[in-house]
C-alpha atoms as a PDB file:
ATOM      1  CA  UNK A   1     -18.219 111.219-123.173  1.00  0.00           C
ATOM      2  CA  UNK A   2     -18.966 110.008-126.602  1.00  0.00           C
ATOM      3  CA  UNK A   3     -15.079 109.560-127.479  1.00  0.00           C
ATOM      4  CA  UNK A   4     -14.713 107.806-124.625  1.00  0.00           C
ATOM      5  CA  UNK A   5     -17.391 104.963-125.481  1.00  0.00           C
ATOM      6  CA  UNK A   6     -16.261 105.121-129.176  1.00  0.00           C
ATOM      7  CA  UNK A   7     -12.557 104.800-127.686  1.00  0.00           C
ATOM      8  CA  UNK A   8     -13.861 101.994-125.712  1.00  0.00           C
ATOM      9  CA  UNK A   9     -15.961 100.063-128.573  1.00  0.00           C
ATOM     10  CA  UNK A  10     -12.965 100.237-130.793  1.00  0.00           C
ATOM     11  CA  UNK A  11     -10.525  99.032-128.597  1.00  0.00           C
ATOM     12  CA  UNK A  12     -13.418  96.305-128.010  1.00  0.00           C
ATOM     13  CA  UNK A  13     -13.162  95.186-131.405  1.00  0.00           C
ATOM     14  CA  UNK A  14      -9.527  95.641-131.809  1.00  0.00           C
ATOM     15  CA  UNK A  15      -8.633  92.698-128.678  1.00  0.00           C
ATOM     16  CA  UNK A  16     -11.935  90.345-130.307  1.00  0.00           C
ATOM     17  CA  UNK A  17     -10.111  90.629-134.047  1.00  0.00           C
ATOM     18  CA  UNK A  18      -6.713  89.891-132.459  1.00  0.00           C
ATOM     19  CA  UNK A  19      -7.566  87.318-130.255  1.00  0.00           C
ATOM     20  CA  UNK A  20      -9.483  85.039-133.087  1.00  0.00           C
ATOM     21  CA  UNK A  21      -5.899  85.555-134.819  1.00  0.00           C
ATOM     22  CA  UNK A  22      -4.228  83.733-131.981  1.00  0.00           C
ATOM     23  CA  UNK A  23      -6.538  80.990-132.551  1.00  0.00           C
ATOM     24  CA  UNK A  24      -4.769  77.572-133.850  1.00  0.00           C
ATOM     25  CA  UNK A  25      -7.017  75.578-135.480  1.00  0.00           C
ATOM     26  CA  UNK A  26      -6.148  73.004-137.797  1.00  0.00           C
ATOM     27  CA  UNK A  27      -7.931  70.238-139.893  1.00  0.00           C
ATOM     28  CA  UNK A  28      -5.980  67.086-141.291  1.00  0.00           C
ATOM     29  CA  UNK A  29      -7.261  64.621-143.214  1.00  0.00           C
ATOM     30  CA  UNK A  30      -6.174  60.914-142.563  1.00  0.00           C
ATOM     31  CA  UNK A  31      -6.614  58.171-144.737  1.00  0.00           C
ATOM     32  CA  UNK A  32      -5.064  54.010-145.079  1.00  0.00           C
ATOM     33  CA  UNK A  33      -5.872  51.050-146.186  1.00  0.00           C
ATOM     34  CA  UNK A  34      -5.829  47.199-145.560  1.00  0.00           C
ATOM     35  CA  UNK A  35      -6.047  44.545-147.651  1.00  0.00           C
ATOM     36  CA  UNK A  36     -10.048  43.985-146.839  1.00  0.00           C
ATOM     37  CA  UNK A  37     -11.021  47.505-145.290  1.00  0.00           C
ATOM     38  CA  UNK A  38     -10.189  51.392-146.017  1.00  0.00           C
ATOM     39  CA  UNK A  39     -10.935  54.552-143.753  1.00  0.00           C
ATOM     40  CA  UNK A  40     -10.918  57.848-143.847  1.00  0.00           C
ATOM     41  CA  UNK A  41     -10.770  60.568-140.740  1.00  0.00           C
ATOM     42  CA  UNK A  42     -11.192  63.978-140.498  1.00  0.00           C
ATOM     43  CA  UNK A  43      -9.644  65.623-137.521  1.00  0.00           C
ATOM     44  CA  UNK A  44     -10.467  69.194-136.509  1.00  0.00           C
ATOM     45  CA  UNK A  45      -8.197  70.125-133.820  1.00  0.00           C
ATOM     46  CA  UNK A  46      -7.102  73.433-131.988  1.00  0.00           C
ATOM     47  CA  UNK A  47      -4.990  73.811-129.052  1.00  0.00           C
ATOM     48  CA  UNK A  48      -6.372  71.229-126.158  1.00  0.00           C
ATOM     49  CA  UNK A  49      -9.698  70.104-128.491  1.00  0.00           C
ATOM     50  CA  UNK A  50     -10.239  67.485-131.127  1.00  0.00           C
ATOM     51  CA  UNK A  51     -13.368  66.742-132.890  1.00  0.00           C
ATOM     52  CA  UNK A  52     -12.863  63.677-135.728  1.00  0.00           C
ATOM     53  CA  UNK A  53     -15.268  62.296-137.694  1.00  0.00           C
ATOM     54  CA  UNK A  54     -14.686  59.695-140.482  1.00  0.00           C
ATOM     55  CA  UNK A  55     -15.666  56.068-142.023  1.00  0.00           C
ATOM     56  CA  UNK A  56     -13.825  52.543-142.434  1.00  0.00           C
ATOM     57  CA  UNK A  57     -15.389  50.969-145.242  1.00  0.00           C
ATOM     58  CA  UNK A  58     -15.234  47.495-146.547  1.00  0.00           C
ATOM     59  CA  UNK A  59     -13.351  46.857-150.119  1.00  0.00           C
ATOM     60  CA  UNK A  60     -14.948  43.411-150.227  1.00  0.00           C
ATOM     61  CA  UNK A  61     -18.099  41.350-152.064  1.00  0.00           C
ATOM     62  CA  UNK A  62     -20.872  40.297-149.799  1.00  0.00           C
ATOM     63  CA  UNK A  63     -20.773  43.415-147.053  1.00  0.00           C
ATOM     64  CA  UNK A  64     -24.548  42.084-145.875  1.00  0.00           C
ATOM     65  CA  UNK A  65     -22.341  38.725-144.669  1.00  0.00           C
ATOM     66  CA  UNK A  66     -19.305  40.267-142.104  1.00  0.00           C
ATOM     67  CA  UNK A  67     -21.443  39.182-139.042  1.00  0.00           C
ATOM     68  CA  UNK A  68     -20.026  41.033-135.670  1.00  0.00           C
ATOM     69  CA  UNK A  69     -17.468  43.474-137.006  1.00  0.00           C
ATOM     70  CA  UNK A  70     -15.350  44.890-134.153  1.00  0.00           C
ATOM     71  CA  UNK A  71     -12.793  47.547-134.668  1.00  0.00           C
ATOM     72  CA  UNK A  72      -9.959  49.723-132.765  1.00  0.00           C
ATOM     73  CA  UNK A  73      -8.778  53.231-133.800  1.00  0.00           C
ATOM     74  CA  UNK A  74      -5.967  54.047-131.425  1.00  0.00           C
ATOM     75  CA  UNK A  75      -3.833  57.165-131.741  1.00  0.00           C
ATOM     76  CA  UNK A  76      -1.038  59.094-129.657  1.00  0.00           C
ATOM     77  CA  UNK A  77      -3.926  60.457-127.545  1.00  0.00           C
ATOM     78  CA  UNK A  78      -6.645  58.820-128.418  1.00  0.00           C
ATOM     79  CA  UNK A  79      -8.624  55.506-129.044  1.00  0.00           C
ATOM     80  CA  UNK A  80     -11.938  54.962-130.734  1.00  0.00           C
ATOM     81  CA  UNK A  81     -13.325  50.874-130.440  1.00  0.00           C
ATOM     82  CA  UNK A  82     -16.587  49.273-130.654  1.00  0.00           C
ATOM     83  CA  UNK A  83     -18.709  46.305-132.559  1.00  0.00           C
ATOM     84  CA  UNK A  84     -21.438  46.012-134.542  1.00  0.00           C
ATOM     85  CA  UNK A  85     -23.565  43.465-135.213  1.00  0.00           C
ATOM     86  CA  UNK A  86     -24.610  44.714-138.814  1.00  0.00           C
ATOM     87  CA  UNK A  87     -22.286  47.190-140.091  1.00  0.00           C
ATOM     88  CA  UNK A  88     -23.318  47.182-144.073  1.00  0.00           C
ATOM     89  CA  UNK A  89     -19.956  47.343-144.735  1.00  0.00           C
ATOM     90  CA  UNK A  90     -19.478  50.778-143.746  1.00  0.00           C
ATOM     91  CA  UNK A  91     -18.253  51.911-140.078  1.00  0.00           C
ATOM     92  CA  UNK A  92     -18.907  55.388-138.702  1.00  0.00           C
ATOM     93  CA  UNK A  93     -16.384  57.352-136.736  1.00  0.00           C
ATOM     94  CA  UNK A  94     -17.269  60.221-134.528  1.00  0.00           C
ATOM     95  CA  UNK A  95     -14.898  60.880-131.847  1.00  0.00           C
ATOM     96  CA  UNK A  96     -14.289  64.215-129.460  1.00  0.00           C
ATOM     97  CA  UNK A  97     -12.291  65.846-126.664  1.00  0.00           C
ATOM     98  CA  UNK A  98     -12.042  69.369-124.603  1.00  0.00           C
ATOM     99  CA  UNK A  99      -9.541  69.819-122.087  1.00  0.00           C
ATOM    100  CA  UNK A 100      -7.723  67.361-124.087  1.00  0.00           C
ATOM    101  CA  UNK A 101      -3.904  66.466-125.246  1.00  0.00           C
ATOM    102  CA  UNK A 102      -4.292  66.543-129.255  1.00  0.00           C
ATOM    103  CA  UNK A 103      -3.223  64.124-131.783  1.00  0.00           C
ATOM    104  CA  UNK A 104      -0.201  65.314-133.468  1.00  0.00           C
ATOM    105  CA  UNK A 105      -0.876  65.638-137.196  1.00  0.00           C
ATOM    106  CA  UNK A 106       2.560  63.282-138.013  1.00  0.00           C
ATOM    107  CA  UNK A 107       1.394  60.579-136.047  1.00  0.00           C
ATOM    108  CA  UNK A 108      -0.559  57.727-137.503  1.00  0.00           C
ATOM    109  CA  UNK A 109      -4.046  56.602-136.142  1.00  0.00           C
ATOM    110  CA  UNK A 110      -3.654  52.507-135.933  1.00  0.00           C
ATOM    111  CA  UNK A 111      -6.713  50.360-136.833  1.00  0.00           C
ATOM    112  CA  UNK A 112      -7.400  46.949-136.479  1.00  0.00           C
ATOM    113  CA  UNK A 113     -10.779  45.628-137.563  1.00  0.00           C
ATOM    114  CA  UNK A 114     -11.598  41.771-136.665  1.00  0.00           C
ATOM    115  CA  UNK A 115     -14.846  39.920-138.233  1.00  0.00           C
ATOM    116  CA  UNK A 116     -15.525  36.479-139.377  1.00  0.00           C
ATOM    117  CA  UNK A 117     -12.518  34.994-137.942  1.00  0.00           C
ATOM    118  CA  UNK A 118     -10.253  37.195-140.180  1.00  0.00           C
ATOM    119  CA  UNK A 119      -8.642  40.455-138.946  1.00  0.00           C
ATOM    120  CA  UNK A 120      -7.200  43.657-141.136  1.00  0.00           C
ATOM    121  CA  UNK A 121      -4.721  45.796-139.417  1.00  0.00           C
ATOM    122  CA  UNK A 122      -3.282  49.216-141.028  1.00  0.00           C
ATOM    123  CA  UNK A 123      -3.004  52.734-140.530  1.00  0.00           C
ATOM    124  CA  UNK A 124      -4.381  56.144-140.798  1.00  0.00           C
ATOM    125  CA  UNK A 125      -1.393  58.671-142.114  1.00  0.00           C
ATOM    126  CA  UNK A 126      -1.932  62.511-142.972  1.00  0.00           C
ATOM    127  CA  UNK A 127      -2.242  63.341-146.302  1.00  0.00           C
END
């Protein structure tokens, strides 16, 4: 009886060791920028989930001043967007799925950022 439970626990821990293996995870690291703005993204992905987080930052003088700053983040499978009223020159990115279709890690993230009347547009490559 005891072989058979210590049969049983090994072969337990045996299939959990394997099957973390099979796991594809991945991080890549994506980074651009415009002439006014830069960003940086961190995506964590594995096989249908993506978790990103990241920052677009303004290169400019006078970040108190950009007013309503309004940005778009679009990838193959994903788009981040939203506006701010008073970013301090700095623009967090959080952005999630499960059950998801993942960004491929040799496709750019596009971003276009709009304040003032002025507009930046570049994008996010792996690096």
């Amino acid at each position: 009886m005891k072989r058979k439970f210590l049969f049983l626990g090994l072969m337990s821990i045996l299939l959990l060791v394997l099957g973390s293996c099979g796991s594809k995870e991945e991080s890549v690291r994506f980074e651009g920028e415009g002439d006014q703005w830069k960003a940086l993204y961190l995506l964590n992905k594995g096989e249908n989930t993506e978790n990103g987080q990241g920052s677009i930052i303004y290169k400019g003088k006078d970040k108190e001043k950009l007013g309503k700053v309004s940005y778009v983040v679009e990838g193959e499978t994903s788009k981040l967007s939203g506006t701010d009223d008073e970013t301090g020159g700095k623009i967090n990115l959080n952005g999630g799925c499960s059950g998801c279709a993942t960004q491929s890690s040799s496709a750019p993230f596009h971003v276009t950022i709009k304040w003032n009347g002025k507009e930046d547009k570049f994008d996010l490559k792996a690096k």
